[in-house]
Protein backbone atom coordinates (compact mmCIF):
# COMPACT_ATOMS: atom_id res chain seq x y z
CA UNK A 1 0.00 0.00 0.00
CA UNK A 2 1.44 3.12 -1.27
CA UNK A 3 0.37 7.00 -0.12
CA UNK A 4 -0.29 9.71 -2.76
CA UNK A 5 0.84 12.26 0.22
CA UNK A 6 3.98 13.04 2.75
CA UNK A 7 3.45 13.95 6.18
CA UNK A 8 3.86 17.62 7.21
CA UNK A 9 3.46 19.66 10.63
CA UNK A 10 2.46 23.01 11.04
CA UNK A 11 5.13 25.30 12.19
CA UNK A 12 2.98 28.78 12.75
CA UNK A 13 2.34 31.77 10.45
CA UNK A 14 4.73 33.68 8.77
CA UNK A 15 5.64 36.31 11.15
CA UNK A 16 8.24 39.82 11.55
CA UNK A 17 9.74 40.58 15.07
CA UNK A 18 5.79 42.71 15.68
CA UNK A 19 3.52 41.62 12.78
CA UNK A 20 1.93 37.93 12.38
CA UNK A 21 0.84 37.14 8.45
CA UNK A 22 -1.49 34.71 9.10
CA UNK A 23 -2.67 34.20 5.27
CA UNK A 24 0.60 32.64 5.25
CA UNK A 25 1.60 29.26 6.77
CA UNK A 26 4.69 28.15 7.62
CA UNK A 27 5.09 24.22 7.05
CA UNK A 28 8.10 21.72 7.63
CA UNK A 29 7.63 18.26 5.41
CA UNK A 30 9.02 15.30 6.76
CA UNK A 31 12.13 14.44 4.98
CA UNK A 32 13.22 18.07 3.44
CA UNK A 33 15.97 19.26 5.23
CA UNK A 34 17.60 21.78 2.75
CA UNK A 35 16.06 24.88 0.17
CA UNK A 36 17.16 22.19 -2.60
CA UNK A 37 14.82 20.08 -1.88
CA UNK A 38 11.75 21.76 -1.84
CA UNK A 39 11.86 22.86 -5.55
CA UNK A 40 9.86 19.73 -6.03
CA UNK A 41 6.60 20.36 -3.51
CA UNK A 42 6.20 23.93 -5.19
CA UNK A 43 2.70 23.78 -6.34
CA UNK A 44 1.72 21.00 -4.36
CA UNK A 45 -1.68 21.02 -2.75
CA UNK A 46 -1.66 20.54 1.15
CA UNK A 47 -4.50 19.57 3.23
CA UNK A 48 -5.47 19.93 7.22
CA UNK A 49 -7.76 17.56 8.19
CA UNK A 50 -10.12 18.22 11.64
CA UNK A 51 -12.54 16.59 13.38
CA UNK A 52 -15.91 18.65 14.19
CA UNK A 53 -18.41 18.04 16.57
CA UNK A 54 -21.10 17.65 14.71
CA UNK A 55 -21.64 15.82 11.39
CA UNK A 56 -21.80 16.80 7.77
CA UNK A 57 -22.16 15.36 4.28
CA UNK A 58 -21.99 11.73 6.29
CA UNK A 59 -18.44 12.75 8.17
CA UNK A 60 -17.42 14.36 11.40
CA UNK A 61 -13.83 15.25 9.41
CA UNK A 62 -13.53 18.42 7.62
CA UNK A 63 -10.75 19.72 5.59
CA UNK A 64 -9.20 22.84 4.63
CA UNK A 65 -6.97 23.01 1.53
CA UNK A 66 -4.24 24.69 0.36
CA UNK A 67 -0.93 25.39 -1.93
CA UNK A 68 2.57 24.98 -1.67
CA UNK A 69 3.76 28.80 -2.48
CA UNK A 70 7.29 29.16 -2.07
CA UNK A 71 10.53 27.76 0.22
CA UNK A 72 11.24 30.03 3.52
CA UNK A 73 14.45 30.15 4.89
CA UNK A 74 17.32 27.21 4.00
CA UNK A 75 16.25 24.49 6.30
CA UNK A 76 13.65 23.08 4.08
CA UNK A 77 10.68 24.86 5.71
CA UNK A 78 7.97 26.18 3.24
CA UNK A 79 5.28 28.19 2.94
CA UNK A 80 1.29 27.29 1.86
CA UNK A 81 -1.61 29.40 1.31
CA UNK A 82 -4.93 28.05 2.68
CA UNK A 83 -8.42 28.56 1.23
CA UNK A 84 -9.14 29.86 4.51
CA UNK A 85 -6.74 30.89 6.52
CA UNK A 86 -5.62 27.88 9.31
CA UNK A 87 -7.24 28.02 13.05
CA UNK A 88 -4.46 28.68 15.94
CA UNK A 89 -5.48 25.43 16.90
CA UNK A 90 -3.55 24.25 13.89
CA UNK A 91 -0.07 25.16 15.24
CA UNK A 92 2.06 21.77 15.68
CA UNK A 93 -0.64 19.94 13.90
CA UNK A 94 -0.37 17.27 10.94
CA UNK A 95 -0.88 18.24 7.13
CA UNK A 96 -0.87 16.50 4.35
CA UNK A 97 1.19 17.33 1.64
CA UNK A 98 -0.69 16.12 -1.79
CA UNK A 99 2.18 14.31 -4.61
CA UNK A 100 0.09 16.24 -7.27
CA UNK A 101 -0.02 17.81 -9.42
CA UNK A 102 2.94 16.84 -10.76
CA UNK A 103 5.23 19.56 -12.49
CA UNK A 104 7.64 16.79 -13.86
């Protein structure tokens, strides 16, 4: 069994020394450890994935989704845009970063 997805965490919002972007996302993906390496997950769709308290379409789990925009920093951290912007509740929780679309 094979996943179409790599496991991410959230690191917090892209952020100054006083002002806190929080359109932006800041996201470390398990594996990339260098700027070099996340040339390939530009333009990758990312997904959080919550459970609500009450149910919907059939499901308790909902999902926001989101974009791989750009590397930040040399460390192999990264940044995503969400269709709406991630909950603080978010911070130092699992994403899913998508394998597609592939730019290859």
């Amino acid at each position: 069994m094979y996943r179409l997805y790599v496991k991410g965490v959230v690191l917090g919002f892209r952020r100054g020394l006083r002002n806190q972007y929080s359109d932006t996302s800041l996201l470390k993906i398990e594996n990339v450890q260098d700027k070099k390496a996340t040339e390939f997950y530009l333009g990758k769709r990312v997904v959080y994935i919550y459970k609500a308290e009450t149910e919907k379409k059939g499901t308790k789990y909902r999902t926001i989704w989101g974009r791989v925009t750009r590397a930040h920093g040399s460390s192999g951290t990264v940044r995503a845009k969400f269709l709406r912007n991630l909950p603080p509740k978010a911070m130092g929780g699992r994403v899913r970063v998508m394998l597609y679309p592939s730019r290859i």
